[in-house]
N, C-alpha and C. Protein backbone atom coordinates (compact mmCIF):
# COMPACT_ATOMS: atom_id res chain seq x y z
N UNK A 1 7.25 5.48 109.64
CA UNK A 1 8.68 5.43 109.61
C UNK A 1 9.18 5.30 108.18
N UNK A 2 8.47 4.69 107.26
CA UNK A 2 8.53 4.46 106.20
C UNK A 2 9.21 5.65 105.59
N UNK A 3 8.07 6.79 105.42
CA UNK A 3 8.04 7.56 105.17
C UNK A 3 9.22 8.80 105.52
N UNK A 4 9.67 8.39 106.77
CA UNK A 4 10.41 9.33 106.88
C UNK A 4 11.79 9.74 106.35
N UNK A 5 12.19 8.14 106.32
CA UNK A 5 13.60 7.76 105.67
C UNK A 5 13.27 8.81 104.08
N UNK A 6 12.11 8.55 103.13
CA UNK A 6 13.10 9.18 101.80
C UNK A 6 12.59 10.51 102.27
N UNK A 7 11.68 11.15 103.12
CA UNK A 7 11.85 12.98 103.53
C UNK A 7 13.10 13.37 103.63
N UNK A 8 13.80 12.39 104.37
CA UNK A 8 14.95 13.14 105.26
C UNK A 8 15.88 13.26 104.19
N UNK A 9 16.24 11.99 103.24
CA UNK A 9 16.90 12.12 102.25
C UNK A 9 16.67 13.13 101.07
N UNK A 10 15.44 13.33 101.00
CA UNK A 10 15.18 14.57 100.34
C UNK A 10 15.59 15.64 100.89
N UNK A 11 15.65 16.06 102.01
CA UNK A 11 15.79 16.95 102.67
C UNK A 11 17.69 17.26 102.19
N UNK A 12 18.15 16.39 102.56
CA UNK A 12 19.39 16.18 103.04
C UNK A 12 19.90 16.57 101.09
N UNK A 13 19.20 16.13 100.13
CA UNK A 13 19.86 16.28 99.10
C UNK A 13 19.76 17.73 98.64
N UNK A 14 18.65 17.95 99.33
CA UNK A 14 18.33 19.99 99.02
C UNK A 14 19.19 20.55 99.29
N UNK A 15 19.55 20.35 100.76
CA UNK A 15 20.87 20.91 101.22
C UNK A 15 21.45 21.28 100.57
N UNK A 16 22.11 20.26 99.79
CA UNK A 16 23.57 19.90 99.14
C UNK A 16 23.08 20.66 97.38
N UNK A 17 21.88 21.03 97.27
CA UNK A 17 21.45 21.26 96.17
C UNK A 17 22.28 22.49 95.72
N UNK A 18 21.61 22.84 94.56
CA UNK A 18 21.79 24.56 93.80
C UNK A 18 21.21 25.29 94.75
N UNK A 19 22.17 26.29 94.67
CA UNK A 19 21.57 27.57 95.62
C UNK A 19 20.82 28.40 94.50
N UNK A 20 19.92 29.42 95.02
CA UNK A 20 19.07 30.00 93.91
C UNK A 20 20.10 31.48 93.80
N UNK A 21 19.87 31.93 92.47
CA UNK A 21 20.85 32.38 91.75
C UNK A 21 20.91 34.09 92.48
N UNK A 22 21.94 34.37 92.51
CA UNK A 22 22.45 35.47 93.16
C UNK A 22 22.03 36.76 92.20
N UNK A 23 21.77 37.73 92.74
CA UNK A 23 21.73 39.01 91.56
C UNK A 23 22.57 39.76 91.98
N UNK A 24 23.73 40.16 90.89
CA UNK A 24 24.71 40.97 90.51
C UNK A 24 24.55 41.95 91.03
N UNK A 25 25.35 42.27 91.99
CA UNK A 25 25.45 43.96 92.67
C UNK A 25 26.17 45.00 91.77
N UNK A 26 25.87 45.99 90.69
CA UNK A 26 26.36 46.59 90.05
C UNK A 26 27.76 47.52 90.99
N UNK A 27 29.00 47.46 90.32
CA UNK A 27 30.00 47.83 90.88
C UNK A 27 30.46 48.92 90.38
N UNK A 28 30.32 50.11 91.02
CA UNK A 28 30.22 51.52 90.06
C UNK A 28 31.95 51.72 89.48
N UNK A 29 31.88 52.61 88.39
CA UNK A 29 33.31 52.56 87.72
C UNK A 29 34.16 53.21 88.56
N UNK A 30 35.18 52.36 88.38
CA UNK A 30 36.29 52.90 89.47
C UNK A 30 37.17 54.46 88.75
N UNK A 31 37.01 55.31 89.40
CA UNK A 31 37.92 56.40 88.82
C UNK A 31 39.41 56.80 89.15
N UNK A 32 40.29 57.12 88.45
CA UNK A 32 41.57 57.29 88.68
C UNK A 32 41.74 58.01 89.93
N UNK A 33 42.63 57.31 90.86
CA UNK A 33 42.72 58.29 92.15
C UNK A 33 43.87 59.34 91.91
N UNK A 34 43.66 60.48 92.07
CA UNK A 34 44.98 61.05 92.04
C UNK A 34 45.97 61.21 93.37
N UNK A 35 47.01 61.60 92.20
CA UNK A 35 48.25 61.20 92.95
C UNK A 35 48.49 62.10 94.50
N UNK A 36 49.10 61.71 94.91
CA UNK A 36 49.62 62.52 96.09
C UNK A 36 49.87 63.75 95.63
N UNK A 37 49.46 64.96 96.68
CA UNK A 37 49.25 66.61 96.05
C UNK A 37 51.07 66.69 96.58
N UNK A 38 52.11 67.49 96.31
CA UNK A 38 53.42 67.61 96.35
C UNK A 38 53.39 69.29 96.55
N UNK A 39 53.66 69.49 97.61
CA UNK A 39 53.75 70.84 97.83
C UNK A 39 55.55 71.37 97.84
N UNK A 40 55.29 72.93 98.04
CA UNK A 40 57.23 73.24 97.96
C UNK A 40 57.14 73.84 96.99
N UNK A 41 58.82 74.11 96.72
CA UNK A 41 59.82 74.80 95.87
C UNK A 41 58.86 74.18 94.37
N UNK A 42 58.90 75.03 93.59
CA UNK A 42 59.22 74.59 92.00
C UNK A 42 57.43 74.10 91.78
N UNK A 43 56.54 73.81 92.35
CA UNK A 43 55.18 73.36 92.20
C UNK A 43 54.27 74.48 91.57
N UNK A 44 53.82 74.06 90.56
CA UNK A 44 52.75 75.43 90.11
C UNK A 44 53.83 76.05 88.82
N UNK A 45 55.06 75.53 88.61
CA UNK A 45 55.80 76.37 87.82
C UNK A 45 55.80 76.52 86.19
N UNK A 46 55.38 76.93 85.39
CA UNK A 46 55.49 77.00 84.05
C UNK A 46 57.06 76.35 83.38
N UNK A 47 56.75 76.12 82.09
CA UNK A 47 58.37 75.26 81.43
C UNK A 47 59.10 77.28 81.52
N UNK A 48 58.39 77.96 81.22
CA UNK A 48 59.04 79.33 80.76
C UNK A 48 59.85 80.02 81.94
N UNK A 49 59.25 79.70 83.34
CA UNK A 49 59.79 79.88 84.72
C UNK A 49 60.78 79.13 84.98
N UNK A 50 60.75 77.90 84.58
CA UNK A 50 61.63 76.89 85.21
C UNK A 50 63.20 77.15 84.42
N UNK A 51 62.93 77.62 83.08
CA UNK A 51 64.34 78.05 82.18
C UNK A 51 64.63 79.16 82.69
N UNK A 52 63.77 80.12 83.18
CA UNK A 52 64.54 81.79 83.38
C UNK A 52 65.35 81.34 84.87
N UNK A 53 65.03 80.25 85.56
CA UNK A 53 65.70 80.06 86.98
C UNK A 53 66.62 78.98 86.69
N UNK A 54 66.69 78.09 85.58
CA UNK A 54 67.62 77.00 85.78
C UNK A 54 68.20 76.72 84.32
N UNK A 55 67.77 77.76 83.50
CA UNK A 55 68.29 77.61 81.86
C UNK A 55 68.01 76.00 81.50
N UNK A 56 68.56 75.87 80.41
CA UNK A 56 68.02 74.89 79.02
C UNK A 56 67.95 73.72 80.15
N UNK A 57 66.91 72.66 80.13
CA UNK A 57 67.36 71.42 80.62
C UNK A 57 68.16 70.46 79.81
N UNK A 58 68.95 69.87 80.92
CA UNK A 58 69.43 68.68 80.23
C UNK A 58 68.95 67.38 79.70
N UNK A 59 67.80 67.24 79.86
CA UNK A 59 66.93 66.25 79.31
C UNK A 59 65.90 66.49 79.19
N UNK A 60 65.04 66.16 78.02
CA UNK A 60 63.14 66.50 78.39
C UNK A 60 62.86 65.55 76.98
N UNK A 61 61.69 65.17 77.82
CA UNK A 61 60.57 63.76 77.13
C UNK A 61 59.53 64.06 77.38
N UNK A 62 58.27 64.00 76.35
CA UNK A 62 57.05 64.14 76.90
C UNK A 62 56.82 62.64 76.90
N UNK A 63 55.68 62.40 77.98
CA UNK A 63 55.77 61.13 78.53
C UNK A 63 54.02 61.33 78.94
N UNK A 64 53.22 60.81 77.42
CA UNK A 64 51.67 60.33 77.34
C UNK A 64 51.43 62.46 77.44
N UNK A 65 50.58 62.85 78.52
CA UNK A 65 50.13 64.43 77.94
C UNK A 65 51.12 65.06 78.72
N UNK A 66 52.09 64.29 79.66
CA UNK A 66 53.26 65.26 80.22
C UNK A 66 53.95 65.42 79.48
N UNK A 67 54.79 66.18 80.46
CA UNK A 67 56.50 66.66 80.05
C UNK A 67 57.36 66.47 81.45
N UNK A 68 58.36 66.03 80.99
CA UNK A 68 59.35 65.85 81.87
C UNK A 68 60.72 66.28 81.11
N UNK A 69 61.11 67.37 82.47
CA UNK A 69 62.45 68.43 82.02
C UNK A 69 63.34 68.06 83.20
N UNK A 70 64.79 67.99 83.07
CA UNK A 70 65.26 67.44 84.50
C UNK A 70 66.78 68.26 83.72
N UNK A 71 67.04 68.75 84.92
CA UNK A 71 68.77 69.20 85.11
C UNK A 71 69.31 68.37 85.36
N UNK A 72 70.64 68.33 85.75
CA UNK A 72 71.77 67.37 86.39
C UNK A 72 73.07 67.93 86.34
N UNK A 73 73.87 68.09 87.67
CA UNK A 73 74.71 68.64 88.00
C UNK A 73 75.69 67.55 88.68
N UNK A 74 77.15 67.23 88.92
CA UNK A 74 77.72 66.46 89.57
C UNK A 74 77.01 65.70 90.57
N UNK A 75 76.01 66.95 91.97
CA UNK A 75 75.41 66.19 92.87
C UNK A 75 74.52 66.02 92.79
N UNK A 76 73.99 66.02 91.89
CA UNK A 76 72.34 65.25 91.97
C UNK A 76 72.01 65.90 90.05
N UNK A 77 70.59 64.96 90.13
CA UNK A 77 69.83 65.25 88.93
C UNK A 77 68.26 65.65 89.37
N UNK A 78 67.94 66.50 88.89
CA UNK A 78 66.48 66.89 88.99
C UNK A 78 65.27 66.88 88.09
N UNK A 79 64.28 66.17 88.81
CA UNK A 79 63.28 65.85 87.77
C UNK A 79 62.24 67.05 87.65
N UNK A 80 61.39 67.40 86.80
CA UNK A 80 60.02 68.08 86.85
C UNK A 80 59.25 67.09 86.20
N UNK A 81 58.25 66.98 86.26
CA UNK A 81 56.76 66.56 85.98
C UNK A 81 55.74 67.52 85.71
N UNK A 82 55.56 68.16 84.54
CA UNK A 82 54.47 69.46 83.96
C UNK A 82 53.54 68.69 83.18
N UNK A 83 52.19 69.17 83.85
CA UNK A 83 50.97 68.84 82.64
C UNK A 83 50.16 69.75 82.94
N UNK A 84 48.99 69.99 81.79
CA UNK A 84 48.08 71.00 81.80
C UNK A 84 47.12 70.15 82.78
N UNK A 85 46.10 71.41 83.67
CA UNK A 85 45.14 70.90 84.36
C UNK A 85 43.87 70.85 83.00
N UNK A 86 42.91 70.39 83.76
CA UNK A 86 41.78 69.82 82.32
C UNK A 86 41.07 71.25 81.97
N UNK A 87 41.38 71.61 80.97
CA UNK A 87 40.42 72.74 80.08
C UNK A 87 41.83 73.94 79.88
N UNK A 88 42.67 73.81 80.51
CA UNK A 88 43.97 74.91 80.55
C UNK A 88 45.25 74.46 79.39
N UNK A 89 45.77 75.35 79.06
CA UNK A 89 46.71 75.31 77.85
C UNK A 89 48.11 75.11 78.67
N UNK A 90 48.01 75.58 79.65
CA UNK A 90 49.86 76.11 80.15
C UNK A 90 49.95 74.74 80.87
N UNK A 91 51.06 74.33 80.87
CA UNK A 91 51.79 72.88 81.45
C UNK A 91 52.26 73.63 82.64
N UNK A 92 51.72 72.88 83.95
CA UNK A 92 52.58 73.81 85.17
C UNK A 92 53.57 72.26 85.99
N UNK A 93 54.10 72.74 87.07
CA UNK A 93 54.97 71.32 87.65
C UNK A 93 53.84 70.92 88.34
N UNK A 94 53.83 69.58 88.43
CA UNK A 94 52.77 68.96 89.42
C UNK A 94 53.76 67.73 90.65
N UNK A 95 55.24 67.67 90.19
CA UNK A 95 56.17 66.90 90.87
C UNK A 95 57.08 67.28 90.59
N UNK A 96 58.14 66.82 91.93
CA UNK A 96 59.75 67.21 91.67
C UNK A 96 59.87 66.07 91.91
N UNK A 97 61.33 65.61 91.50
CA UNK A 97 62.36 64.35 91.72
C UNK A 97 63.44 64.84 92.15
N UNK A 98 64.27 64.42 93.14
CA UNK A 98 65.40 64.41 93.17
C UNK A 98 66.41 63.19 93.59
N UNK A 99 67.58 62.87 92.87
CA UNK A 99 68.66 61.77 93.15
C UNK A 99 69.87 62.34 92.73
N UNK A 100 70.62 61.57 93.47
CA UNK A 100 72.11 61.47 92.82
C UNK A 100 72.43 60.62 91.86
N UNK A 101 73.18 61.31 91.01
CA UNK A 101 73.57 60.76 89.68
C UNK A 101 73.87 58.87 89.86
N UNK A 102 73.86 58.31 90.88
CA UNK A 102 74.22 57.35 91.39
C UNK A 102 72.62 56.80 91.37
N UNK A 103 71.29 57.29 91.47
CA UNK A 103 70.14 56.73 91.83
C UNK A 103 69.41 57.15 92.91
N UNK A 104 70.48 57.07 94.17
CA UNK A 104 69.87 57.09 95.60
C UNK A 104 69.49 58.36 95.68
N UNK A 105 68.51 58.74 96.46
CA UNK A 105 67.81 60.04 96.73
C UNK A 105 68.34 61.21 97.17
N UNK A 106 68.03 62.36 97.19
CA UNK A 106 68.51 63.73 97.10
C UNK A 106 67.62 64.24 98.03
N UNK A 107 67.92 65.03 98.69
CA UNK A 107 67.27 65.99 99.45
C UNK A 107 66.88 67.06 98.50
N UNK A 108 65.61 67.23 98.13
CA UNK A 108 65.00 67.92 97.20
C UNK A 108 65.47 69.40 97.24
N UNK A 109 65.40 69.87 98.23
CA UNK A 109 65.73 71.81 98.52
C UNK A 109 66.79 71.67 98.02
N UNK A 110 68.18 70.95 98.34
CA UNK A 110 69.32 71.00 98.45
C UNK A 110 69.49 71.23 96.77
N UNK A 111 68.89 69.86 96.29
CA UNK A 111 69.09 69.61 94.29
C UNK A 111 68.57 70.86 94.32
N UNK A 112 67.67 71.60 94.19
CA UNK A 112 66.89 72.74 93.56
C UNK A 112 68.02 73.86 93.68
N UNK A 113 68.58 73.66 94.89
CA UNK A 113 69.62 74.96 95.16
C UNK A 113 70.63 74.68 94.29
N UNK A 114 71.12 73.41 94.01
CA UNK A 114 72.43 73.11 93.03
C UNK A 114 72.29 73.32 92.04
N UNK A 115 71.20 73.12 91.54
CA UNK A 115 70.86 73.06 90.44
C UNK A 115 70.94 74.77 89.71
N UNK A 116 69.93 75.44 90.77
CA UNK A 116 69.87 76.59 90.01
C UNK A 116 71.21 77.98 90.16
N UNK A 117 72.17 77.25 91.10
CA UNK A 117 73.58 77.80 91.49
C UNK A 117 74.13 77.69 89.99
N UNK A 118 73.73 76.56 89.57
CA UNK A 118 74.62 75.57 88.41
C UNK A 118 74.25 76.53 87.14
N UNK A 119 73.23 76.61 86.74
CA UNK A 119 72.02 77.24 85.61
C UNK A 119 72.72 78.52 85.85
């Protein structure tokens, strides 16, 4: 009986001991997901297409390897989003935006039609 009392306490302190050391599961590099594909009007379009249908924009910023060209007419303002795909020279649209000059959203066909009525 003696004996058993400091086993158990040994026992009991293992328990409570260090666990033996874990090996690192390598976590492979996370890659950029791309964005949602945006199909429709105006997608695929060159800056040189988008002026012969809607003349000069009223705003444009390149923004990191984009470009962003956007009209704006009383009812709404329209965005593009153009970048080159990887190894290609030509900037095509990869997104549209549309809102009212107010913020709130636009029915995209509708802006595209105002827009290029407007142009």
């Amino acid at each position: 009986m003696r004996l058993l009392l400091p086993i158990a306490a040994a026992l009991a302190l293992a328990a409570c001991g260090v666990t033996p050391p874990q090996t690192a599961t390598p976590v492979p590099a996370s890659r950029p997901q791309p964005q949602a594909v945006q199909h429709g009007d105006l997608i695929g379009f060159t800056v040189d297409e988008l002026a012969r249908r809607f003349g000069a924009p009223t705003f444009q910023v390149r923004e990191g390897a984009g470009l962003k060209l956007q009209w704006s007419t009383p009812a709404c303002v329209l965005d593009t989003f153009l970048y080159a795909a990887p190894g290609a020279a030509v900037m095509r649209v990869t997104f549209v935006d549309a809102r009212r000059p107010s913020g709130d959203p636009a029915d995209r066909s509708g802006c595209i039609a105002a827009v290029g009525a407007a142009g």
